[in-house]
PDB file of N, CA and C in Angstrom:
ATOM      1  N   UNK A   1      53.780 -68.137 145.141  1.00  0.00           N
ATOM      2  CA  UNK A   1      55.184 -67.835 145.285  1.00  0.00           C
ATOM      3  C   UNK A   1      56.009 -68.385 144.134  1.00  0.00           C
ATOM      4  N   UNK A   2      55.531 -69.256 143.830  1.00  0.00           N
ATOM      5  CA  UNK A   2      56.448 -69.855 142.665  1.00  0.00           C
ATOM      6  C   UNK A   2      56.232 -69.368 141.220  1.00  0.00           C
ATOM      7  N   UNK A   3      55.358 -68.298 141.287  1.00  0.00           N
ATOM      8  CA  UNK A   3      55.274 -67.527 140.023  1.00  0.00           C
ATOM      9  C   UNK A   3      56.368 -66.421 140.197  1.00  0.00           C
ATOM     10  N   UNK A   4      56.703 -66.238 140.689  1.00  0.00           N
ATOM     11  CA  UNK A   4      57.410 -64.968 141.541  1.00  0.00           C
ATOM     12  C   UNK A   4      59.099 -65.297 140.954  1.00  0.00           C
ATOM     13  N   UNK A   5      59.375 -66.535 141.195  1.00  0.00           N
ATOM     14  CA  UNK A   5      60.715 -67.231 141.334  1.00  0.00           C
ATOM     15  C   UNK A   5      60.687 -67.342 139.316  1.00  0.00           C
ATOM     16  N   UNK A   6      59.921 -67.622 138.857  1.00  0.00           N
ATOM     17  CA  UNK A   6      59.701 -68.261 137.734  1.00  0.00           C
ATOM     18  C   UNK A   6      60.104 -66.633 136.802  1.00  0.00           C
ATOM     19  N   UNK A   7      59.291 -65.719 137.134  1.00  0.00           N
ATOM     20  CA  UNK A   7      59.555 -64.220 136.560  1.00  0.00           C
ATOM     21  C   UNK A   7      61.053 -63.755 136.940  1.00  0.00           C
ATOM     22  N   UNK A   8      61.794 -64.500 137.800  1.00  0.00           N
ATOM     23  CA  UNK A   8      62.711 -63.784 138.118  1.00  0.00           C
ATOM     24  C   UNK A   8      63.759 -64.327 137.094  1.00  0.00           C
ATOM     25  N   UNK A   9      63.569 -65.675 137.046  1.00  0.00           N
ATOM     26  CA  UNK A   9      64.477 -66.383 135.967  1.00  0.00           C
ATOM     27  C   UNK A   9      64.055 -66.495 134.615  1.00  0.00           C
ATOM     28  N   UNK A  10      63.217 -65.596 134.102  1.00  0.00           N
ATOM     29  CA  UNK A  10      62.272 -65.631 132.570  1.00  0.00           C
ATOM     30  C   UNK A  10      63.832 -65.109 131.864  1.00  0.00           C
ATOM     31  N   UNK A  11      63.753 -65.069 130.390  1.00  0.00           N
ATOM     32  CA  UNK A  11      64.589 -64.204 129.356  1.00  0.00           C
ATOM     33  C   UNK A  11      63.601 -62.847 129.398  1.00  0.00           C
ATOM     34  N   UNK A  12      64.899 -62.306 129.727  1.00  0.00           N
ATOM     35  CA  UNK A  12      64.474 -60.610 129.629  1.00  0.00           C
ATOM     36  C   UNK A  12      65.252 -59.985 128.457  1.00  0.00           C
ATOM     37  N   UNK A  13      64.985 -58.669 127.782  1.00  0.00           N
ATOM     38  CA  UNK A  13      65.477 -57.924 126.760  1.00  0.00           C
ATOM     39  C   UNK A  13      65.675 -56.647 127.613  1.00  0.00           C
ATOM     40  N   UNK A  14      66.312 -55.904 127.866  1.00  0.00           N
ATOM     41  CA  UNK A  14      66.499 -54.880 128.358  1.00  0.00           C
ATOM     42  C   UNK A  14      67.153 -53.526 127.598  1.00  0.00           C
ATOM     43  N   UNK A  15      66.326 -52.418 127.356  1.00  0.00           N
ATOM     44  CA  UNK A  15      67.263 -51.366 126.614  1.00  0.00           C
ATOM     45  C   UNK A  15      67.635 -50.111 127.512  1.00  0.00           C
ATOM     46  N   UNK A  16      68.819 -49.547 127.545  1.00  0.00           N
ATOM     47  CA  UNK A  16      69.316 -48.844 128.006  1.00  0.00           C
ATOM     48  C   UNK A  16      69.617 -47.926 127.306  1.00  0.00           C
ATOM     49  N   UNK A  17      69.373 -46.679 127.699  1.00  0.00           N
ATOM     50  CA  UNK A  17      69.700 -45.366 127.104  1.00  0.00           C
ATOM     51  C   UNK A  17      71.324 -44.914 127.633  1.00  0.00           C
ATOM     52  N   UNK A  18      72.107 -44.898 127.144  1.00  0.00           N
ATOM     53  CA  UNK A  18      73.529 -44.138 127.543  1.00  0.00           C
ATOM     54  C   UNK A  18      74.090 -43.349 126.775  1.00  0.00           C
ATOM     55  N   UNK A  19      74.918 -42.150 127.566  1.00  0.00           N
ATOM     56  CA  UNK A  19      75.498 -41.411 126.592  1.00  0.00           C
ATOM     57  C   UNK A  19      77.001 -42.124 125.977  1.00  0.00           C
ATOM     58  N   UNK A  20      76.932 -41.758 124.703  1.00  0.00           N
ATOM     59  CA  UNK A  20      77.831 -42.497 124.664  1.00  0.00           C
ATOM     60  C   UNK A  20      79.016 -42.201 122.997  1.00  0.00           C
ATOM     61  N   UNK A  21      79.839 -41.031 123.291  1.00  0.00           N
ATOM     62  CA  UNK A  21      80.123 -40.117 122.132  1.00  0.00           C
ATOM     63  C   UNK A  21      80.965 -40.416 121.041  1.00  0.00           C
ATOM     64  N   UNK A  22      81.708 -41.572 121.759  1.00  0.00           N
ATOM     65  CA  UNK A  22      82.736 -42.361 120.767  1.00  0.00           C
ATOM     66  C   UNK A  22      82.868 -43.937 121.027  1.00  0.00           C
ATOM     67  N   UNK A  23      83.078 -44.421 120.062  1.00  0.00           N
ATOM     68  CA  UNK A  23      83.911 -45.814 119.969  1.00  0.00           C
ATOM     69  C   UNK A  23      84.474 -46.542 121.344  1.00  0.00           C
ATOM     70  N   UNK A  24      85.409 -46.021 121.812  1.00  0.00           N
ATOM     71  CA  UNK A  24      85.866 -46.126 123.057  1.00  0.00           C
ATOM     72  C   UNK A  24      84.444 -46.414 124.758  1.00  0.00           C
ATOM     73  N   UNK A  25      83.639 -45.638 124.562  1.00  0.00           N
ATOM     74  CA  UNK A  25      83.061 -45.225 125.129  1.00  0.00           C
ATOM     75  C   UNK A  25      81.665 -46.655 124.696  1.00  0.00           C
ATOM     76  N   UNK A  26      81.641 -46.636 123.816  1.00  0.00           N
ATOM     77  CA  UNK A  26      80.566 -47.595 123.552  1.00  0.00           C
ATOM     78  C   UNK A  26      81.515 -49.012 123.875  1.00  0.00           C
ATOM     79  N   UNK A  27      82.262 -49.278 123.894  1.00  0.00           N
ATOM     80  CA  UNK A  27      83.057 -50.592 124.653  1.00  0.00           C
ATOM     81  C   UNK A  27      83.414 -50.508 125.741  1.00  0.00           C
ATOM     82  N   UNK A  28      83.515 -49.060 126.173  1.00  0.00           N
ATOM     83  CA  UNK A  28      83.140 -49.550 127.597  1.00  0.00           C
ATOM     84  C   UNK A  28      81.773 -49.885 128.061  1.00  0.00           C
ATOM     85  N   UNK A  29      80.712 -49.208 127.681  1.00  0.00           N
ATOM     86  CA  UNK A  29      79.473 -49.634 128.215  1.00  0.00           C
ATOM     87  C   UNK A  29      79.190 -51.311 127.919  1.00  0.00           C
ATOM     88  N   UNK A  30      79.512 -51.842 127.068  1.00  0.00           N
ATOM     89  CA  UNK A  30      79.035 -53.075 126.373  1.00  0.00           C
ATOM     90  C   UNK A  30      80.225 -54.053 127.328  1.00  0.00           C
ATOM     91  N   UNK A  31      81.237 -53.662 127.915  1.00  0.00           N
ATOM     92  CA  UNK A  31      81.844 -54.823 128.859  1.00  0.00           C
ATOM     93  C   UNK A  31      81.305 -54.243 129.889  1.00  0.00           C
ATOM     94  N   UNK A  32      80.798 -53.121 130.549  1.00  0.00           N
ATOM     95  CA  UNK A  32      80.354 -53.389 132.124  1.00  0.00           C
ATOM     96  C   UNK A  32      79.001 -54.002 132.037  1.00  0.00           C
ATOM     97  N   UNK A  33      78.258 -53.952 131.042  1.00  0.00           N
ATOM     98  CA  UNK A  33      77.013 -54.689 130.912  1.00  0.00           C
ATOM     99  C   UNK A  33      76.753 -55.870 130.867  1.00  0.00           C
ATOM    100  N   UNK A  34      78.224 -55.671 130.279  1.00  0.00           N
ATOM    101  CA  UNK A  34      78.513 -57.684 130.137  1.00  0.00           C
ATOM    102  C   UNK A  34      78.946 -58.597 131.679  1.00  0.00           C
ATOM    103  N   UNK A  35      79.505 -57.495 132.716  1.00  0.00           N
ATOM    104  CA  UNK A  35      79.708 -58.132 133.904  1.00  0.00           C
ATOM    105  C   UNK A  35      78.733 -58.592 134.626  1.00  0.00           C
ATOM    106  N   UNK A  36      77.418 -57.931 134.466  1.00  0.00           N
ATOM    107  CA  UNK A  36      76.174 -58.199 135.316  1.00  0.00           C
ATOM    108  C   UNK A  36      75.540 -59.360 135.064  1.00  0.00           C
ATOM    109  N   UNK A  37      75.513 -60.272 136.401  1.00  0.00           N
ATOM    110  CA  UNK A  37      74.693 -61.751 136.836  1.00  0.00           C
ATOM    111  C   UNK A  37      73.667 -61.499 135.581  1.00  0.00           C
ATOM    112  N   UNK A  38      73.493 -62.867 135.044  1.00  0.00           N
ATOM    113  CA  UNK A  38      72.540 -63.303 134.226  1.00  0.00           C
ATOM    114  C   UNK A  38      72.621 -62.732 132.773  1.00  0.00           C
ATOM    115  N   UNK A  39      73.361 -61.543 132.506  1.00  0.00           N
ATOM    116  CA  UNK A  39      73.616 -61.272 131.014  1.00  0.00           C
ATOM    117  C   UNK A  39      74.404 -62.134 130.279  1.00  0.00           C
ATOM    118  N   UNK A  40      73.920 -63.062 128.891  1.00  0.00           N
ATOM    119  CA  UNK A  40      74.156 -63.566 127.515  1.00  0.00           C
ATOM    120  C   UNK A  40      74.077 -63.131 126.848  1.00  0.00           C
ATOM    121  N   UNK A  41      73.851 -61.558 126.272  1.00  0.00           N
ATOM    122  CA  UNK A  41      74.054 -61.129 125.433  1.00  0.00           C
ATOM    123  C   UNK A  41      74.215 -59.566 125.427  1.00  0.00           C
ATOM    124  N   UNK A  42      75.312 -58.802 124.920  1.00  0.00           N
ATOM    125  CA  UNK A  42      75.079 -57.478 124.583  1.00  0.00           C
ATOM    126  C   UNK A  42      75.102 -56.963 123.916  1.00  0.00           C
ATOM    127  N   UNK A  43      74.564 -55.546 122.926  1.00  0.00           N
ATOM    128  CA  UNK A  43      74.993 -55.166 121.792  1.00  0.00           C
ATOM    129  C   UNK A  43      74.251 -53.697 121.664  1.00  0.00           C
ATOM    130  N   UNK A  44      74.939 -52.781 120.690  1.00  0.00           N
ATOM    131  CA  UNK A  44      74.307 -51.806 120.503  1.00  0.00           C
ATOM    132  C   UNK A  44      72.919 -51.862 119.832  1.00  0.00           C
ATOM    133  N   UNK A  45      72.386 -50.815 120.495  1.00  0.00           N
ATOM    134  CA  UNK A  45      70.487 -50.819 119.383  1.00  0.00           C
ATOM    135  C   UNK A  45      71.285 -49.680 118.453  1.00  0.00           C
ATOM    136  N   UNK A  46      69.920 -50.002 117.576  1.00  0.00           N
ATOM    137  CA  UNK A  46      69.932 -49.125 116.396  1.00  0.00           C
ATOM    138  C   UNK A  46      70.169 -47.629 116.521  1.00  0.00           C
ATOM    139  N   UNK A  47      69.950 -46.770 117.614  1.00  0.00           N
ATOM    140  CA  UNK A  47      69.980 -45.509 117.801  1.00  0.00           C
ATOM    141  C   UNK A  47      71.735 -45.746 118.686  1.00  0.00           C
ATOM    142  N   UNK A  48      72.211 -45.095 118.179  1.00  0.00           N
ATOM    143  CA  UNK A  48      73.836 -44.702 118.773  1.00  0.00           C
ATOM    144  C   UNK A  48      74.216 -44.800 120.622  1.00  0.00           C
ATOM    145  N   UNK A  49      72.849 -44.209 120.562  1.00  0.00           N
ATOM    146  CA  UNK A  49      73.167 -44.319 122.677  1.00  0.00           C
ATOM    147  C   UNK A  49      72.459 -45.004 122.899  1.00  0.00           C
ATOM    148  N   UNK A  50      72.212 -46.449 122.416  1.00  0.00           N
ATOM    149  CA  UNK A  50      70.919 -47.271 123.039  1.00  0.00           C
ATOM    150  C   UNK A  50      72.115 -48.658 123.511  1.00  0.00           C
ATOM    151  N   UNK A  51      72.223 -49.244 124.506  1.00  0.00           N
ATOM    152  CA  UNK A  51      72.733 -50.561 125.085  1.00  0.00           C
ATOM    153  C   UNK A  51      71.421 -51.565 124.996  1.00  0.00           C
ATOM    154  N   UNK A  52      71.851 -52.874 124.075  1.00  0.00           N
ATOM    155  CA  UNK A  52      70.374 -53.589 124.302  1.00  0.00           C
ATOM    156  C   UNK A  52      71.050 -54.959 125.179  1.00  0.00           C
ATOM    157  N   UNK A  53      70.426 -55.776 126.421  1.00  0.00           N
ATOM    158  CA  UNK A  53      70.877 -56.443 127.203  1.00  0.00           C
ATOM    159  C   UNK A  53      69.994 -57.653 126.970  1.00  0.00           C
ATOM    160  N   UNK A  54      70.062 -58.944 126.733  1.00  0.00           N
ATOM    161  CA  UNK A  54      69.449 -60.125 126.855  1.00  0.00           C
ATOM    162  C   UNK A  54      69.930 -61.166 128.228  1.00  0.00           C
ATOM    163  N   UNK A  55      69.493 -61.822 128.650  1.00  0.00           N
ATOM    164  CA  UNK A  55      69.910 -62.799 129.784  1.00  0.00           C
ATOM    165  C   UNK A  55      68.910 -62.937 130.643  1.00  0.00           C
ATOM    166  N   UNK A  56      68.940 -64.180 131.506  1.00  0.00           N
ATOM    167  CA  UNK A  56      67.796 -64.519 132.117  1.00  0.00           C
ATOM    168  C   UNK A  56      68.554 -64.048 133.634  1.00  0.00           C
ATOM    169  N   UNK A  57      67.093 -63.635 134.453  1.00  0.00           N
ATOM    170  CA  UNK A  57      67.146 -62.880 135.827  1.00  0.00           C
ATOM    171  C   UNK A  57      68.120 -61.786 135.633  1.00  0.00           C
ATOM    172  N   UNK A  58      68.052 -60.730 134.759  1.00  0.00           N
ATOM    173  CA  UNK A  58      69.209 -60.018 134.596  1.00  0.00           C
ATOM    174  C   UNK A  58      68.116 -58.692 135.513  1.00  0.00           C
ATOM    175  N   UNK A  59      69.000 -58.101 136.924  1.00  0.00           N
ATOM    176  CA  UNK A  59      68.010 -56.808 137.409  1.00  0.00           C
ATOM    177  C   UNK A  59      68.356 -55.587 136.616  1.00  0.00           C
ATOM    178  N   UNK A  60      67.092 -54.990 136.172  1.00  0.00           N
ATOM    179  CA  UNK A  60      67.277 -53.913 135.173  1.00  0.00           C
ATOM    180  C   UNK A  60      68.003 -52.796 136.371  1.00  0.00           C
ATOM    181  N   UNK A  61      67.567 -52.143 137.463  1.00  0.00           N
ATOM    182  CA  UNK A  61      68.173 -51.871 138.174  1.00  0.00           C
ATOM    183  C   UNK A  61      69.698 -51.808 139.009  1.00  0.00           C
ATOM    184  N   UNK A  62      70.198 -52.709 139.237  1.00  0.00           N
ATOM    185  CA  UNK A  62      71.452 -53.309 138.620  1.00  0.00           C
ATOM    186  C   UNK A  62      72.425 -52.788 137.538  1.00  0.00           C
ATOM    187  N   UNK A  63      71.732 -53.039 136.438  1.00  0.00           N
ATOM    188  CA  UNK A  63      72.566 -52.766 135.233  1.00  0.00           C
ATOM    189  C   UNK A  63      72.586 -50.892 135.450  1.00  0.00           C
ATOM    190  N   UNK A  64      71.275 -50.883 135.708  1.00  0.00           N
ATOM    191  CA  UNK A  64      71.583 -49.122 135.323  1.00  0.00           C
ATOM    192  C   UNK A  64      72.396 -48.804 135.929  1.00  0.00           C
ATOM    193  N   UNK A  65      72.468 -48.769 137.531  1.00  0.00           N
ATOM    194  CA  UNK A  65      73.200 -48.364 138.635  1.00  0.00           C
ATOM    195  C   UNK A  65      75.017 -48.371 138.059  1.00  0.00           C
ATOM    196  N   UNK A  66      74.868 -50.044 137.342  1.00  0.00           N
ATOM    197  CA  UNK A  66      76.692 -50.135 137.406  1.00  0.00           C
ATOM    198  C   UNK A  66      77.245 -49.052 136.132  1.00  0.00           C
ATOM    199  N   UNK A  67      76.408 -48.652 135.158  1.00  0.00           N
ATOM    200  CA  UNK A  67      76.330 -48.062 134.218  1.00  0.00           C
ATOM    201  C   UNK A  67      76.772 -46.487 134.664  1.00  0.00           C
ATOM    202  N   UNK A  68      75.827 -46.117 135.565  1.00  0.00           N
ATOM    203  CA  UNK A  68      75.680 -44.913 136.253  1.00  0.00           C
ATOM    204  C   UNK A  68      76.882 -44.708 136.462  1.00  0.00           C
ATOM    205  N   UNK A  69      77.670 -45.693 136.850  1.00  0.00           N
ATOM    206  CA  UNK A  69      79.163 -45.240 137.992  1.00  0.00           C
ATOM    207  C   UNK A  69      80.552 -44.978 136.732  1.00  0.00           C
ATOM    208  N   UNK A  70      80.192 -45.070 135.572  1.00  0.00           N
ATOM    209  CA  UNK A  70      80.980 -44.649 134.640  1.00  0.00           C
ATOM    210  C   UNK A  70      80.557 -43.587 134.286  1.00  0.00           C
ATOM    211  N   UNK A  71      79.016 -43.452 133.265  1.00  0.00           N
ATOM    212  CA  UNK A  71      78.485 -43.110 133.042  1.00  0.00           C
ATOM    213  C   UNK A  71      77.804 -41.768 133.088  1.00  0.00           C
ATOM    214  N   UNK A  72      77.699 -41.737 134.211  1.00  0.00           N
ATOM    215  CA  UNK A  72      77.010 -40.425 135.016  1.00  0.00           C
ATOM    216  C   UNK A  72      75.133 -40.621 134.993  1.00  0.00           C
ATOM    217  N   UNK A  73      74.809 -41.088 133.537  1.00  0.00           N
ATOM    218  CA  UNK A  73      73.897 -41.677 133.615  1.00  0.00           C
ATOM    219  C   UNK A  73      73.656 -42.548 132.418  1.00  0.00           C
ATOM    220  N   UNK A  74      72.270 -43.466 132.942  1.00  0.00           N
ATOM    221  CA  UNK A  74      71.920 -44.530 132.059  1.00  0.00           C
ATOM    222  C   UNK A  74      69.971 -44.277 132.405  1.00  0.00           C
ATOM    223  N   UNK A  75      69.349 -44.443 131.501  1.00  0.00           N
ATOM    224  CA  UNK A  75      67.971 -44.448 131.602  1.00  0.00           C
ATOM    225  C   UNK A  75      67.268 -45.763 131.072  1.00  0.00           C
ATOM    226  N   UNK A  76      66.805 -46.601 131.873  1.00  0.00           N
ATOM    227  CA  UNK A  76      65.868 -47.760 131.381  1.00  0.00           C
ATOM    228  C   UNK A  76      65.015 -47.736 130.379  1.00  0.00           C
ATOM    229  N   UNK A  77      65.105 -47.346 129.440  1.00  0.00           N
ATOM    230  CA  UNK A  77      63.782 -47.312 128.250  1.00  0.00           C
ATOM    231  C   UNK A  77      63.003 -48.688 128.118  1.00  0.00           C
ATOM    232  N   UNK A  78      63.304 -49.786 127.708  1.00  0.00           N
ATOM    233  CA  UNK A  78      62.002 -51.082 128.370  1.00  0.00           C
ATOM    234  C   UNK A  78      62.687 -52.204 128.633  1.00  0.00           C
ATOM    235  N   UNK A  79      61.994 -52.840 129.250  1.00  0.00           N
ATOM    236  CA  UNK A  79      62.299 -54.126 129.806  1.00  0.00           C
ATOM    237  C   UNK A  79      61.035 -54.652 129.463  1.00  0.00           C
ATOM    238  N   UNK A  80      61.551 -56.044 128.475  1.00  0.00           N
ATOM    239  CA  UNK A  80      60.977 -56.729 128.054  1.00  0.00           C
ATOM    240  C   UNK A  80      61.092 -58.189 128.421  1.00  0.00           C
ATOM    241  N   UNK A  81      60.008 -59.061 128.427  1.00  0.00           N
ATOM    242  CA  UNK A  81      60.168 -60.730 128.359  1.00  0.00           C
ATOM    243  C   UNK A  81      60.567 -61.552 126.869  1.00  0.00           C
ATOM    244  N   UNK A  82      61.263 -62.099 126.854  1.00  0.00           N
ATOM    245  CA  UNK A  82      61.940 -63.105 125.506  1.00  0.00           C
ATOM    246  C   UNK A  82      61.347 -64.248 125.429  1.00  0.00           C
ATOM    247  N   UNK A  83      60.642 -64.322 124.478  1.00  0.00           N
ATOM    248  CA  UNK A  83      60.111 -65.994 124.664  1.00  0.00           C
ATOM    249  C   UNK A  83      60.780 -67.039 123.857  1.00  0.00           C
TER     250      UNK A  83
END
């Protein structure tokens, strides 16, 4: 069980696919991403519609969902561990 607890609080990297057509639009995604428990860091990836998320116990699920509700949609492309 205590491996369980330990994965939940690891550093995660998380990338998010969003549409996202202007300026405006990319600040909004990057402050609702920024509201979600456990995110320290946000910023655009290299490809224009990519959201990249750092923070420990951050639920990738979660993020997409709150994303979604602006959005219309958001797609998880990976979730990664940070060492």
């Amino acid at each position: 069980m205590s491996g369980q607890k330990d994965s939940k609080k690891m550093k995660r990297k998380i990338v998010m696919k969003v549409p996202m057509n202007c300026r405006k639009c990319q600040a909004k995604a990057l402050k609702i991403a920024a509201t979600v428990d456990g995110v320290s860091s946000v910023a655009l990836g290299e490809e224009k519609d990519r959201v990249v998320v750092t923070g420990e116990g951050v639920d990738a699920i979660k993020l997409a969902k709150s994303l979604r509700k602006k959005f219309m949609a958001a797609d998880i492309i990976t979730v990664a561990e940070v060492k």
